[in-house]
C-alpha atoms as a PDB file:
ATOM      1  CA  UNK A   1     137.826  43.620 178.013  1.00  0.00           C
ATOM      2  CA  UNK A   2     136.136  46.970 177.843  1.00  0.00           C
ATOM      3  CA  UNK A   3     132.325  47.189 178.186  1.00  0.00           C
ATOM      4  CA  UNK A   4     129.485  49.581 178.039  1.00  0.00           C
ATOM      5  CA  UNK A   5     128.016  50.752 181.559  1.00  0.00           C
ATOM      6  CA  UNK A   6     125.465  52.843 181.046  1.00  0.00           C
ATOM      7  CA  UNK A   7     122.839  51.188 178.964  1.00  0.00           C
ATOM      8  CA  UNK A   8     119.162  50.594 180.443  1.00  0.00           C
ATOM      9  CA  UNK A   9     115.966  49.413 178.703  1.00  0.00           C
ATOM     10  CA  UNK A  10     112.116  49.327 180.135  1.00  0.00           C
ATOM     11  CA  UNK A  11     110.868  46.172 179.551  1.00  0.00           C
ATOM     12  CA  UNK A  12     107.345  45.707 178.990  1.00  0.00           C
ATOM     13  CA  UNK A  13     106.140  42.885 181.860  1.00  0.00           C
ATOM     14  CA  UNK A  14     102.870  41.407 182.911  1.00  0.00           C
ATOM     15  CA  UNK A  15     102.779  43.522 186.136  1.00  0.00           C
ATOM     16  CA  UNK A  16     104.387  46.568 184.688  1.00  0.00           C
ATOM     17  CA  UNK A  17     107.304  48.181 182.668  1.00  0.00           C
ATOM     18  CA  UNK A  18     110.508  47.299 184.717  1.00  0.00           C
ATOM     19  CA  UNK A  19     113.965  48.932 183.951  1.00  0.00           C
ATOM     20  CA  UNK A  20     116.987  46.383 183.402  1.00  0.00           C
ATOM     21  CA  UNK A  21     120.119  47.882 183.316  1.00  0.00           C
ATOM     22  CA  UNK A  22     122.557  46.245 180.801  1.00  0.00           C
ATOM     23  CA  UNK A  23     126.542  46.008 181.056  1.00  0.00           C
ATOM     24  CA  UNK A  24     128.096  44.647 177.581  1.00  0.00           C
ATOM     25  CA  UNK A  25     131.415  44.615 176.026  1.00  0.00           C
ATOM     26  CA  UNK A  26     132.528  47.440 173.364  1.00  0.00           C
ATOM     27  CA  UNK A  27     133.933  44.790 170.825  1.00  0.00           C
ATOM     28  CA  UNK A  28     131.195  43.877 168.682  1.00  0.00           C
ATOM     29  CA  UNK A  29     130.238  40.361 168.490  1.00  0.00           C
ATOM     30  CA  UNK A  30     127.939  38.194 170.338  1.00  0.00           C
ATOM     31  CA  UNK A  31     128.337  37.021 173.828  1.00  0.00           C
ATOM     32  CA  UNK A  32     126.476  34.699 176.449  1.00  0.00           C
ATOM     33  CA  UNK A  33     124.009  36.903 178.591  1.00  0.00           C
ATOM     34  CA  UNK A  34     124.158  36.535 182.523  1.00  0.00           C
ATOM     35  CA  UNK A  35     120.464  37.693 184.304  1.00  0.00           C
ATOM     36  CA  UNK A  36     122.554  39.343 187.717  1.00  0.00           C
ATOM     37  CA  UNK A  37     119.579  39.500 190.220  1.00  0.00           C
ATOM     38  CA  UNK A  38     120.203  42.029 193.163  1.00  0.00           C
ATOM     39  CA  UNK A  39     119.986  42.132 196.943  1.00  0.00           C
ATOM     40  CA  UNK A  40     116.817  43.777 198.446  1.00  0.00           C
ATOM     41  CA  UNK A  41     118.113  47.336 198.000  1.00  0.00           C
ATOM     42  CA  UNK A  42     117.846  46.553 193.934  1.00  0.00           C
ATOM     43  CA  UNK A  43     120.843  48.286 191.935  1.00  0.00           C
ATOM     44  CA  UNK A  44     123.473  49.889 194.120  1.00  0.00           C
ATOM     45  CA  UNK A  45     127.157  50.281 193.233  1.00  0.00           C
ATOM     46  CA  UNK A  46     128.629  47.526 194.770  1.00  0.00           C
ATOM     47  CA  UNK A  47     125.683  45.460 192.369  1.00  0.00           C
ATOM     48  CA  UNK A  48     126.941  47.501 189.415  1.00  0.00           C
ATOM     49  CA  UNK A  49     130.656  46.716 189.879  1.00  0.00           C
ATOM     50  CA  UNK A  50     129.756  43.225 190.822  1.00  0.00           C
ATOM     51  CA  UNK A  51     128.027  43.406 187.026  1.00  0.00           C
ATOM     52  CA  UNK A  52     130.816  44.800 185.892  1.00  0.00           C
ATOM     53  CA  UNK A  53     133.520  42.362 186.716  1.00  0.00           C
ATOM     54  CA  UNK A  54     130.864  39.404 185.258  1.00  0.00           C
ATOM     55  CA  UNK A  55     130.530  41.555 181.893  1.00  0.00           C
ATOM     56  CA  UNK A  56     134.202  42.213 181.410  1.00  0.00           C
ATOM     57  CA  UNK A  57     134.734  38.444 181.070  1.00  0.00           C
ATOM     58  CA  UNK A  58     132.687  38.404 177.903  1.00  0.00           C
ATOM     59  CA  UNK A  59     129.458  38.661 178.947  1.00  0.00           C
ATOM     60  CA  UNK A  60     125.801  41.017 178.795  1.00  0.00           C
ATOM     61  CA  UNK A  61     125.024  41.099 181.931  1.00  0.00           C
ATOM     62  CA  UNK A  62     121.260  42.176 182.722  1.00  0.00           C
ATOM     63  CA  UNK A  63     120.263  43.515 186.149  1.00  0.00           C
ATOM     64  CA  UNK A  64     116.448  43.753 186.485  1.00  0.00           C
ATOM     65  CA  UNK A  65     115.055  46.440 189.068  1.00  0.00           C
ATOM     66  CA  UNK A  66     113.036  43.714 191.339  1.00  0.00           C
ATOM     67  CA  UNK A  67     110.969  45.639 192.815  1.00  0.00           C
ATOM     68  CA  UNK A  68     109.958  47.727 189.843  1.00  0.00           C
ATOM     69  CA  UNK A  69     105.934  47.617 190.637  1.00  0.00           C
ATOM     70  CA  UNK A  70     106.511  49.391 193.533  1.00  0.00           C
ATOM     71  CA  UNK A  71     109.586  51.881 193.402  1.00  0.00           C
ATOM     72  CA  UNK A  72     109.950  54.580 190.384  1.00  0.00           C
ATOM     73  CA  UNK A  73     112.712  53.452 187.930  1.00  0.00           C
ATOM     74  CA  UNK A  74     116.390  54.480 188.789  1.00  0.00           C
ATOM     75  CA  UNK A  75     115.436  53.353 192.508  1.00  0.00           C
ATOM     76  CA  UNK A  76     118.230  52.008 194.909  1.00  0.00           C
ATOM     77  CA  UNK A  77     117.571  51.692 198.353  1.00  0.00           C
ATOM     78  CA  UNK A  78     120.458  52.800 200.752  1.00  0.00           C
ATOM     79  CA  UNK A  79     122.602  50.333 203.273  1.00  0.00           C
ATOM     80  CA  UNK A  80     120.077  51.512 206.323  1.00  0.00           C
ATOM     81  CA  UNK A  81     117.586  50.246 208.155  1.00  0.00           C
ATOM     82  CA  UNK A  82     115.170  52.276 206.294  1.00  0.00           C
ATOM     83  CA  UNK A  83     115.942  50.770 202.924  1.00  0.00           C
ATOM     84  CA  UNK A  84     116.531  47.605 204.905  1.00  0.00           C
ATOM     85  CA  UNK A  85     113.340  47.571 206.573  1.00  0.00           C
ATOM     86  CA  UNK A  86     111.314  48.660 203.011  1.00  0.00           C
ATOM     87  CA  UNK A  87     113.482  45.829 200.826  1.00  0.00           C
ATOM     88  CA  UNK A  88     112.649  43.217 203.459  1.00  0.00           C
ATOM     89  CA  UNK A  89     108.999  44.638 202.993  1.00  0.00           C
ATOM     90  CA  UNK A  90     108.934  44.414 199.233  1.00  0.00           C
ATOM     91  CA  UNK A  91     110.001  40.838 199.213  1.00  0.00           C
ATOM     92  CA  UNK A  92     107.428  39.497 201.443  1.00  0.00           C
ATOM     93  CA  UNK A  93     104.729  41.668 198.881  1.00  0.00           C
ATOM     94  CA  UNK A  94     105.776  40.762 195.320  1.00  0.00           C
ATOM     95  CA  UNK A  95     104.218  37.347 194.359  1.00  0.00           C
ATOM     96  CA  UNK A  96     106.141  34.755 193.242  1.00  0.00           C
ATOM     97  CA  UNK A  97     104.657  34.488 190.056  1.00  0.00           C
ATOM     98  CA  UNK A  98     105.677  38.100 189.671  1.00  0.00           C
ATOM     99  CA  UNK A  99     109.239  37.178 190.078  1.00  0.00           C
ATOM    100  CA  UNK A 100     108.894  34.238 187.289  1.00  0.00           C
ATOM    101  CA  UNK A 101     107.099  36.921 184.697  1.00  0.00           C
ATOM    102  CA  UNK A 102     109.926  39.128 184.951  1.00  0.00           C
ATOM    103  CA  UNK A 103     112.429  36.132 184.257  1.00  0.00           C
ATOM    104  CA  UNK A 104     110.817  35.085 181.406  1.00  0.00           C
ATOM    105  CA  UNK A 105     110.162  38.615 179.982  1.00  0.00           C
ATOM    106  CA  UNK A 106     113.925  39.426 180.228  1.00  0.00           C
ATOM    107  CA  UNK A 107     114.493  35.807 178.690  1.00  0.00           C
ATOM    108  CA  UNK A 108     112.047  36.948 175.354  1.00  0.00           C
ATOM    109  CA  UNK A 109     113.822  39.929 174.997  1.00  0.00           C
ATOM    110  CA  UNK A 110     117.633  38.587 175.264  1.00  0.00           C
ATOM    111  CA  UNK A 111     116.616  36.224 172.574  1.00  0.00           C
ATOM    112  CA  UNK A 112     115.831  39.148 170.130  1.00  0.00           C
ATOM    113  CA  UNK A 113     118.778  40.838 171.501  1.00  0.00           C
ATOM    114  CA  UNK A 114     121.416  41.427 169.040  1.00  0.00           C
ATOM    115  CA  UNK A 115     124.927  41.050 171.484  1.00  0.00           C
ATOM    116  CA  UNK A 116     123.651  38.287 172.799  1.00  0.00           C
ATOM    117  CA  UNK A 117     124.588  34.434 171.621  1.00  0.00           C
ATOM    118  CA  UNK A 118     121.396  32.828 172.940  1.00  0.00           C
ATOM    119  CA  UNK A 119     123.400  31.480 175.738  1.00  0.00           C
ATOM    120  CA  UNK A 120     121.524  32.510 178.833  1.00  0.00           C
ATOM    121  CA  UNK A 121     122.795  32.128 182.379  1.00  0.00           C
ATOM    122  CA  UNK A 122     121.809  33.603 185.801  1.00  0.00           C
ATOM    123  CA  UNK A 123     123.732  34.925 188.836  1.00  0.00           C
ATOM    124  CA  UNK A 124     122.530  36.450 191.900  1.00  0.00           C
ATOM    125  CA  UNK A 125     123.202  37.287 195.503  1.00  0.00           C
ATOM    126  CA  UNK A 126     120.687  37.085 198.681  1.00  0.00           C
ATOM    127  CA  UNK A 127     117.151  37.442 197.464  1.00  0.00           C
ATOM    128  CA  UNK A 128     118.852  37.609 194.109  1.00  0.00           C
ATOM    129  CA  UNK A 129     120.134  34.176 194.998  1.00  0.00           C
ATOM    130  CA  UNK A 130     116.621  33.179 195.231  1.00  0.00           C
ATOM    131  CA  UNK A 131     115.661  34.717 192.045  1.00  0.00           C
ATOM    132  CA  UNK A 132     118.786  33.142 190.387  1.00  0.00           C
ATOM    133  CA  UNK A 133     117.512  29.861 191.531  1.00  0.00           C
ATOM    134  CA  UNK A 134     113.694  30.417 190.830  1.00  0.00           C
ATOM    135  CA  UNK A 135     115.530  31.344 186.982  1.00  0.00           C
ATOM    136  CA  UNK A 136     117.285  28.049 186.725  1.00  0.00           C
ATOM    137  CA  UNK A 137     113.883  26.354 186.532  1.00  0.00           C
ATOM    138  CA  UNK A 138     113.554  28.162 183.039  1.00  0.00           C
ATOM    139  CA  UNK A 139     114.411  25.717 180.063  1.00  0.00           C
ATOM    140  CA  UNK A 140     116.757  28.269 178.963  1.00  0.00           C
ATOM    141  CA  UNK A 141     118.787  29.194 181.510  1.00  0.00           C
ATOM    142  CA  UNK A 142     121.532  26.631 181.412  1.00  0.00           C
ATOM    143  CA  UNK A 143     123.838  27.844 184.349  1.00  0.00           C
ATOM    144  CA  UNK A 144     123.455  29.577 187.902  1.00  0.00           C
ATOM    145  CA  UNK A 145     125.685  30.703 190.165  1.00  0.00           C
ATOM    146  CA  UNK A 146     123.570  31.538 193.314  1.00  0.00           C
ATOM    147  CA  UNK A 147     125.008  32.983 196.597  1.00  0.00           C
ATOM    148  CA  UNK A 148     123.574  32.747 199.946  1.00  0.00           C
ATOM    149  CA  UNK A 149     120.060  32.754 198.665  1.00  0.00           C
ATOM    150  CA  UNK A 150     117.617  33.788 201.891  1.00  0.00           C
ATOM    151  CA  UNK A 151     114.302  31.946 202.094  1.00  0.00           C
ATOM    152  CA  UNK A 152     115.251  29.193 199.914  1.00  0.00           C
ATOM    153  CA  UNK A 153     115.539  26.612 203.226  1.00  0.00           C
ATOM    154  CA  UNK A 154     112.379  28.505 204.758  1.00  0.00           C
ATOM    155  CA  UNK A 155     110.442  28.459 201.276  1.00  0.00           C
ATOM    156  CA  UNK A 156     109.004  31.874 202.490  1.00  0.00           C
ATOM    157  CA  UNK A 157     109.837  34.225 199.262  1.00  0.00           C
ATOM    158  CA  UNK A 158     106.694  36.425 198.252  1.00  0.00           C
ATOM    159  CA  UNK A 159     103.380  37.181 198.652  1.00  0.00           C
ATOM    160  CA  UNK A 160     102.083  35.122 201.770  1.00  0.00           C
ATOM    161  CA  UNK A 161     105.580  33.848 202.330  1.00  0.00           C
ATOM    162  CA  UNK A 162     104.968  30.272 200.242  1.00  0.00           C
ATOM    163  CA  UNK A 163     107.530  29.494 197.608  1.00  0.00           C
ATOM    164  CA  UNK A 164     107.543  26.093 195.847  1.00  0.00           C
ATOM    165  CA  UNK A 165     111.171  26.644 195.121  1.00  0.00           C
ATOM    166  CA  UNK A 166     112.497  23.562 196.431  1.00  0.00           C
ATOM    167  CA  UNK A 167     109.697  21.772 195.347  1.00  0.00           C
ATOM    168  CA  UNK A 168     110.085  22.322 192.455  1.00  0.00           C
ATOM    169  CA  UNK A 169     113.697  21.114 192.012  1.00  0.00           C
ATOM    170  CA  UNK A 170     113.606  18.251 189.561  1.00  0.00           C
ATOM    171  CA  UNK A 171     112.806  21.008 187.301  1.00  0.00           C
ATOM    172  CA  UNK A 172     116.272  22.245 187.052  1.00  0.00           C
ATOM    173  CA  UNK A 173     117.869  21.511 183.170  1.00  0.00           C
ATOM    174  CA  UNK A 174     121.122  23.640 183.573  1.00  0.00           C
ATOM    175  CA  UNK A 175     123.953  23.149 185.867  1.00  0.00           C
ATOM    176  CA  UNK A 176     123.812  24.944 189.435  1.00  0.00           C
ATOM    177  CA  UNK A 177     126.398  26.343 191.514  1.00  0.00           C
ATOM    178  CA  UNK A 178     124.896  27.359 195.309  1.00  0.00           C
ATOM    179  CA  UNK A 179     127.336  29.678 197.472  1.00  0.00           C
ATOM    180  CA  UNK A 180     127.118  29.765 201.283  1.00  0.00           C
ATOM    181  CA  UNK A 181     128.695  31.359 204.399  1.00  0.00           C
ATOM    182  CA  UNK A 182     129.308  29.247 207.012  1.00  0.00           C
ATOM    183  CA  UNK A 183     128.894  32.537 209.426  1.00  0.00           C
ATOM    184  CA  UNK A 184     125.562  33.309 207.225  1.00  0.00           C
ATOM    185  CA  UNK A 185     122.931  33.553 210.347  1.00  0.00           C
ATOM    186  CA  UNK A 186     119.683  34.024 207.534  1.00  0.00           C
ATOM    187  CA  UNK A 187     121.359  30.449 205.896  1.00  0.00           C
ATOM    188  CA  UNK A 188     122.202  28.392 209.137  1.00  0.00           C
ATOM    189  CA  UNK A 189     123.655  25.290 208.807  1.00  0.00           C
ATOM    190  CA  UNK A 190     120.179  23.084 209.384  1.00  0.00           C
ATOM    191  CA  UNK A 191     118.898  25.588 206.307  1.00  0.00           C
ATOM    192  CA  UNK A 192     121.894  24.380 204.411  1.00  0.00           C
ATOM    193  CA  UNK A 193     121.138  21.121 204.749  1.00  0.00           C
ATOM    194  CA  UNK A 194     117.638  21.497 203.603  1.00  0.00           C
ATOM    195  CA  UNK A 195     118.468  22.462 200.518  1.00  0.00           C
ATOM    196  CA  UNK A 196     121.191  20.482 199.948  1.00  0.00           C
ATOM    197  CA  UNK A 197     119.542  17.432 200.287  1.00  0.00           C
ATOM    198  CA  UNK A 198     116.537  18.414 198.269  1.00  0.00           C
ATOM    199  CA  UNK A 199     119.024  19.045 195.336  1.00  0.00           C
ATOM    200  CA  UNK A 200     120.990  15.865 195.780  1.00  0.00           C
ATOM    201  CA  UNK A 201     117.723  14.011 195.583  1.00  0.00           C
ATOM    202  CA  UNK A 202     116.737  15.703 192.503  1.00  0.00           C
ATOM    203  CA  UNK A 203     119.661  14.602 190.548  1.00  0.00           C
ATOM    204  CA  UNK A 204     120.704  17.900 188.882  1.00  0.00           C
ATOM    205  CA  UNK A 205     124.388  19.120 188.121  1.00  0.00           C
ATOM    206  CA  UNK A 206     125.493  20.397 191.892  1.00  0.00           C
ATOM    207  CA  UNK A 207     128.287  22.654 192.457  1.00  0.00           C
ATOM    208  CA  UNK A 208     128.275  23.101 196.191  1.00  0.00           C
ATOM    209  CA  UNK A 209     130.616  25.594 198.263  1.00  0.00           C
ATOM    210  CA  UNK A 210     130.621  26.475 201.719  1.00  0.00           C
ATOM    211  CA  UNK A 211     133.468  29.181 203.043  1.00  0.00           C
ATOM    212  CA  UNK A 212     134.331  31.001 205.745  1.00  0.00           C
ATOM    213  CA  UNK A 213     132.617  34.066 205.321  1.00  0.00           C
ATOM    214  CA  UNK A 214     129.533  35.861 206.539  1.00  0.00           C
ATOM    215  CA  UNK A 215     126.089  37.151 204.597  1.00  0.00           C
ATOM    216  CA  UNK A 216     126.859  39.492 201.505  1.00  0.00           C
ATOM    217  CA  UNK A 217     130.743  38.913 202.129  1.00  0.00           C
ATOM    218  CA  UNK A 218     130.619  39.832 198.154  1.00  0.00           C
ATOM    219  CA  UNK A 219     129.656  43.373 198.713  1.00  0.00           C
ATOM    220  CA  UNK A 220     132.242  45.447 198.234  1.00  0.00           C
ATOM    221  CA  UNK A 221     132.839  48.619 200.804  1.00  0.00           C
ATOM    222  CA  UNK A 222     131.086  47.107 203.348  1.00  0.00           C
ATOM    223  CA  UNK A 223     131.820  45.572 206.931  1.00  0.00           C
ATOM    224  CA  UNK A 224     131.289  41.923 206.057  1.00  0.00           C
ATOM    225  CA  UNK A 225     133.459  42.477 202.888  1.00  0.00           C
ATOM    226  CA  UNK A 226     136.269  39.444 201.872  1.00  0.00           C
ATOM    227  CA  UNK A 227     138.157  39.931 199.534  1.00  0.00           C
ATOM    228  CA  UNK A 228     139.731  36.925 198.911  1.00  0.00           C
ATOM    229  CA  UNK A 229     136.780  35.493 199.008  1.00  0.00           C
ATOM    230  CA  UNK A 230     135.259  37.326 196.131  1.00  0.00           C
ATOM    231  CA  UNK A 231     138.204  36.543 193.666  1.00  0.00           C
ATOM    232  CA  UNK A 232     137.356  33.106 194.081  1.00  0.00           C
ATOM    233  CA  UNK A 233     133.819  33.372 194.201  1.00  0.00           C
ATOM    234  CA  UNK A 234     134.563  35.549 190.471  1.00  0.00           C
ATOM    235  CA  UNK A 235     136.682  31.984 189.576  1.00  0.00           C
ATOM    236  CA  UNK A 236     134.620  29.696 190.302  1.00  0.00           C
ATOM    237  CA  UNK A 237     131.770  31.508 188.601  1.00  0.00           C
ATOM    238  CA  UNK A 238     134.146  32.383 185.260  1.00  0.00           C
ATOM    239  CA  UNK A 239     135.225  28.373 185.338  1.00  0.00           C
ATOM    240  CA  UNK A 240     130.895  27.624 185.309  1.00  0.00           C
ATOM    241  CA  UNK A 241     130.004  29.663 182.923  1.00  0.00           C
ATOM    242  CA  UNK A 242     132.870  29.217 180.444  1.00  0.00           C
ATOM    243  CA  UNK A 243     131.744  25.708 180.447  1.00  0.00           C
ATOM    244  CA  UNK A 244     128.245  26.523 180.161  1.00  0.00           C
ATOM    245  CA  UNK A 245     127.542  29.373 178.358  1.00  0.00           C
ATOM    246  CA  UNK A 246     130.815  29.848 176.259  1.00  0.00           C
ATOM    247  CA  UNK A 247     131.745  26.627 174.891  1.00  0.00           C
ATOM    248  CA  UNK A 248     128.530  24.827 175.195  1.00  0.00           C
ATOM    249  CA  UNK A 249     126.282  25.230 172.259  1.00  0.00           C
ATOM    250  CA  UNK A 250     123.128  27.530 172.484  1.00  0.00           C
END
């Protein structure tokens, strides 16, 4: 499927306008829209691709700039300990509640947004993992697909490093697919468990995967890089929201 790459709006949110960046297919029609929340270093190719493959399956995909407050729009921080050092800063400066607004301003707009079906899911990979999670609790999200989400086990995302995340867990409506490295040393396997058993206890629709990989083994061009991996990370992740954006009515 063919899709449109270079499409951004501004979005007017409670803290500020933030820039989303929107991948679509050409064929006109309505599809289910996917909220793709980034790493720390907010939208850098291997995020773009990543959007890409998601939106060539049928889907507008929606990458927020999570940091937008503090970083002009267009802003990607590089692979180095500079932009390592000032995405690991931003994350432990943003309040939660921050986070949430921009969620739920990108939710009000996709529902006025003429490509898209209603059908909302979320994806997203380290702190966007997080952020994918934190978006399941909205009513209308109604499938997530998060991988190796940092701070989740720790609840430490944000201002003051106190999340309710797992708290708030009995919240979730939607199904929820979590995504772990086994070699992940920010996800260990006590952190694993954390979470884990805070979701079983909550009851919600648990898709659980642990592989053999290592953090951000979905980033493309870089050391920690698998492949294989990320095919069937991109199957499972068709096969959940096929089922629960696709053929599940909005």
């Amino acid at each position: 499927m063919l899709i449109r790459i270079d499409e951004h709006v501004d979005l007017a949110t409670p803290t500020g306008p933030m820039r989303v960046h929107v991948f679509r297919p050409v064929a006109a029609g309505k599809y289910p829209a996917v909220i793709l929340y980034s790493e720390i270093y907010q939208v850098t190719a291997p995020i773009e691709r990543l959007a890409a493959m998601i939106a060539g399956q049928g889907y507008v995909v929606v990458i927020p700039e999570v940091y937008h407050e503090y970083e002009a729009p267009g802003t990607a921080l590089a692979y180095d300990k500079a932009g390592t050092d000032r995405g690991n800063e931003l994350k432990y400066t943003k309040p939660v509640a921050a986070f949430d607004s921009d969620t739920a301003t990108m939710i009000d707009w996709l529902h006025g947004y003429a490509p898209c079906s209603g059908a909302i899911g979320a994806f997203g990979v380290c702190l966007g993992g997080h952020l994918a999670y934190r978006a399941a609790l909205h009513p209308a999200v109604k499938a997530t697909a998060c991988f190796y989400a940092t701070d989740l086990h720790s609840a430490t995302l944000g201002a003051g490093k106190s999340d309710d995340s797992l708290r708030r867990a009995d919240g979730i409506s939607g199904e929820l697919m979590m995504v772990w490295g086994q070699s992940d040393p920010h996800v260990p396997y006590e952190g694993r468990r954390i979470i884990r058993d805070r979701l079983e206890e909550a009851g919600i629709t648990l898709e659980w995967h642990e592989v053999g990989g290592q953090h951000a083994f979905l980033r493309d061009g870089a050391p920690r890089f698998d492949a294989a991996l990320y095919l069937q990370a991109m199957s499972w992740t068709n096969a959940l929201f096929q089922r629960a954006l696709l053929h599940a009515p909005t």
